[in-house]
C-alpha atoms as a PDB file:
ATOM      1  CA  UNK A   1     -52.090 129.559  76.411  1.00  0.00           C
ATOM      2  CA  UNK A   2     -51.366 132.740  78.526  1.00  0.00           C
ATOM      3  CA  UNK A   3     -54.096 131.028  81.469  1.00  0.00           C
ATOM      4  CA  UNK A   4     -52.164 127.950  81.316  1.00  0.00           C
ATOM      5  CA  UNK A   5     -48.765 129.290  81.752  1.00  0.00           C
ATOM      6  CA  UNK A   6     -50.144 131.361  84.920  1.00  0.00           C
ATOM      7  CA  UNK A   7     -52.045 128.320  86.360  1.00  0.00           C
ATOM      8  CA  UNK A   8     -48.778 126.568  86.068  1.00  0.00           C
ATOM      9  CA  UNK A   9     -46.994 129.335  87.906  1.00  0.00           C
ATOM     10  CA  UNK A  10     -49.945 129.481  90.459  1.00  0.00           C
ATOM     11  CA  UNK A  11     -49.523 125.639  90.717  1.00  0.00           C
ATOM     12  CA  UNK A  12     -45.509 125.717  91.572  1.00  0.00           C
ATOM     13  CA  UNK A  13     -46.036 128.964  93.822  1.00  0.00           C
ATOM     14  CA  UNK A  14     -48.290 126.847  95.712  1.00  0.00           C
ATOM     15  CA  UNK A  15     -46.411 123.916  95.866  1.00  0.00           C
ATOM     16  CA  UNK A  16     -43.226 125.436  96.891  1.00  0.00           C
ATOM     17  CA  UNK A  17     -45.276 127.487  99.530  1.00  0.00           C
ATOM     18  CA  UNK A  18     -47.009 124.515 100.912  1.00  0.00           C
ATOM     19  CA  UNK A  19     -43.112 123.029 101.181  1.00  0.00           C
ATOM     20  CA  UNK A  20     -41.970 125.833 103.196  1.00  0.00           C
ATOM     21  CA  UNK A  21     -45.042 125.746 105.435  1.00  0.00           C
ATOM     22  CA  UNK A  22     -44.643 122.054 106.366  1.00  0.00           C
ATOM     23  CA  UNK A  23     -40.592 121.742 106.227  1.00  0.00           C
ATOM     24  CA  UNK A  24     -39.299 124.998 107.716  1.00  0.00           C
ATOM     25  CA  UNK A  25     -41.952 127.392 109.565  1.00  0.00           C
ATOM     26  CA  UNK A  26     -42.159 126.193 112.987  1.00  0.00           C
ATOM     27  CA  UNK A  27     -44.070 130.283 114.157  1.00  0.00           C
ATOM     28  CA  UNK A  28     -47.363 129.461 115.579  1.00  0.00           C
ATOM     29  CA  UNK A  29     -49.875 131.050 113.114  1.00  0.00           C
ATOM     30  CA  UNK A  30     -47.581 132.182 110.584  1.00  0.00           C
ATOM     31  CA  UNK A  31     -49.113 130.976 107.197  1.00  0.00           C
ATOM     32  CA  UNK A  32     -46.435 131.032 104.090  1.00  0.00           C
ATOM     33  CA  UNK A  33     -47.821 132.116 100.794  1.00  0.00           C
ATOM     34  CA  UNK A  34     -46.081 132.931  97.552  1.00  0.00           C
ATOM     35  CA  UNK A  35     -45.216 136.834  98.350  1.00  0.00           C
ATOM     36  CA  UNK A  36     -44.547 136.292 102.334  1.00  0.00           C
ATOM     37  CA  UNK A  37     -40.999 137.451 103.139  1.00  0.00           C
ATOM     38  CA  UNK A  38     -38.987 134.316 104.011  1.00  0.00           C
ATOM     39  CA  UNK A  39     -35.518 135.371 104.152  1.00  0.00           C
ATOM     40  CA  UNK A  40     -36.006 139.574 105.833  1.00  0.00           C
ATOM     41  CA  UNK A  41     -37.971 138.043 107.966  1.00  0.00           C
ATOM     42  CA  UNK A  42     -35.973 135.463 109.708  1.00  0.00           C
ATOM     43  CA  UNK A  43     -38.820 132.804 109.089  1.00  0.00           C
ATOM     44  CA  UNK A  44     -36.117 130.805 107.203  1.00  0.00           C
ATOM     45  CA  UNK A  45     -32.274 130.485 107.887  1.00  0.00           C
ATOM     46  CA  UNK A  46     -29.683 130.104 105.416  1.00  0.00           C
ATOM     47  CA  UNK A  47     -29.366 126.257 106.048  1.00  0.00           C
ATOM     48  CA  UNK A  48     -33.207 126.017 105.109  1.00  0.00           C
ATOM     49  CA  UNK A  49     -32.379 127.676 101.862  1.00  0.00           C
ATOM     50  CA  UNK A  50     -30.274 125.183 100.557  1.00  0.00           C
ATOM     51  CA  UNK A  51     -33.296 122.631 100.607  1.00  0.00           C
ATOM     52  CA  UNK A  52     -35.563 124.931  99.345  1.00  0.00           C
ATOM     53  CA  UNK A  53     -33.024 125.474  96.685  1.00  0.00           C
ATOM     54  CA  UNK A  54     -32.787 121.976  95.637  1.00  0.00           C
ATOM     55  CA  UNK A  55     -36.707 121.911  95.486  1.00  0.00           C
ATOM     56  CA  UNK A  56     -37.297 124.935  93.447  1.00  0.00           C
ATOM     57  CA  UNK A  57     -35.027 122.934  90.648  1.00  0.00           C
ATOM     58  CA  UNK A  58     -37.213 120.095  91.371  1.00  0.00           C
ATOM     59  CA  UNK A  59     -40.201 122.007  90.802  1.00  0.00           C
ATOM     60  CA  UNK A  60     -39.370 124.036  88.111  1.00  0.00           C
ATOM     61  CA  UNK A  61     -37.706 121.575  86.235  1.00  0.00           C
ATOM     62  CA  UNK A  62     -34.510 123.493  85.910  1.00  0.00           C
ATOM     63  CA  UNK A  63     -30.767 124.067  87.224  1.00  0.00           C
ATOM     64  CA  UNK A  64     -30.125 127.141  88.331  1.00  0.00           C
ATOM     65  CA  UNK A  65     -26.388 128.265  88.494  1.00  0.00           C
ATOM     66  CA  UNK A  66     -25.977 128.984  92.892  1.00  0.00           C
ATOM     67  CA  UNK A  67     -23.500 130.998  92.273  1.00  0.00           C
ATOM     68  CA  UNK A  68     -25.797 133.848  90.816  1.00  0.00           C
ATOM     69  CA  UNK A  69     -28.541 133.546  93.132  1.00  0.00           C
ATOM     70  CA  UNK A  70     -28.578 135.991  96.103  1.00  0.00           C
ATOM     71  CA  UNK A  71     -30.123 136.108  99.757  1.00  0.00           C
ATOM     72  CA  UNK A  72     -32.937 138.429  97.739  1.00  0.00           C
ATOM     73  CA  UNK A  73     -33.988 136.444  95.103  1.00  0.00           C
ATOM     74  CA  UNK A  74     -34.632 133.992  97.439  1.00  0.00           C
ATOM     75  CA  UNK A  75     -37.098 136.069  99.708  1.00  0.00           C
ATOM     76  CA  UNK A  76     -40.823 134.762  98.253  1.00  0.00           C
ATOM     77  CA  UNK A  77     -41.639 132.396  96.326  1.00  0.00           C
ATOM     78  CA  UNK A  78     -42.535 134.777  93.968  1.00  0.00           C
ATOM     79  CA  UNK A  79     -38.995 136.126  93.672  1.00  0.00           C
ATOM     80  CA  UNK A  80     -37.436 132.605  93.641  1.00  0.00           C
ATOM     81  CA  UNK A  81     -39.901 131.583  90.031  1.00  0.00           C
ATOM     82  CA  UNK A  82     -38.969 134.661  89.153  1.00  0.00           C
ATOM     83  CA  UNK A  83     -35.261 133.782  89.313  1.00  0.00           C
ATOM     84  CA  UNK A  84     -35.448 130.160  87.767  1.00  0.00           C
ATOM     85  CA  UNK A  85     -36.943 131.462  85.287  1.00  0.00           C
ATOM     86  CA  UNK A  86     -34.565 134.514  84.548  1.00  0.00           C
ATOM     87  CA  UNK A  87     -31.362 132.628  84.820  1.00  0.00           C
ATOM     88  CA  UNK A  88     -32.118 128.389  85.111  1.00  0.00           C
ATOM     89  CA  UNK A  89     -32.298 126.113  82.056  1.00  0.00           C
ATOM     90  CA  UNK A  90     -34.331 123.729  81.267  1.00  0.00           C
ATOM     91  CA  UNK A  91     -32.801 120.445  82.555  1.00  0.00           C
ATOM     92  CA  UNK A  92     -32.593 117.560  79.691  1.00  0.00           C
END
């Protein structure tokens, strides 16, 4: 059970990675994965994170409240599982 939880999480780390890559990145050989630092960075602008936002729910398959969800949680991908997780609920 605990390896199918984790492939899951490996599964929507990817997938929201892969997203990033192909929707916001637009550095030459700059390759997102689930811990690179979006936000510090400056690969990704506030305007970007309001998509990637509204694709996390998608992905994780729950609403997360905006209004408790800072600049930091949103830095990896990591971080923003991490964060629907901690505070989203399950959408019915």
């Amino acid at each position: 059970m605990a390896e199918e939880l984790q492939s899951l999480s490996d599964n929507r780390a990817l997938e929201m990675a892969a997203y990033i890559q192909s929707q916001f990145v637009r550095r030459p050989g700059v390759q997102v994965s689930p811990d690179t630092p979006l936000v510090s960075s400056g690969l990704i602008d506030s305007f970007a994170l309001i998509e990637i936002f509204m694709k996390l729910e998608h992905v994780t398959g729950r609403k997360i409240p905006a209004s408790k969800v800072q600049a930091k949680d949103m830095d990896t991908v990591q971080l923003m599982l991490a964060t629907a997780e901690r505070i989203g609920k399950p959408r019915q």
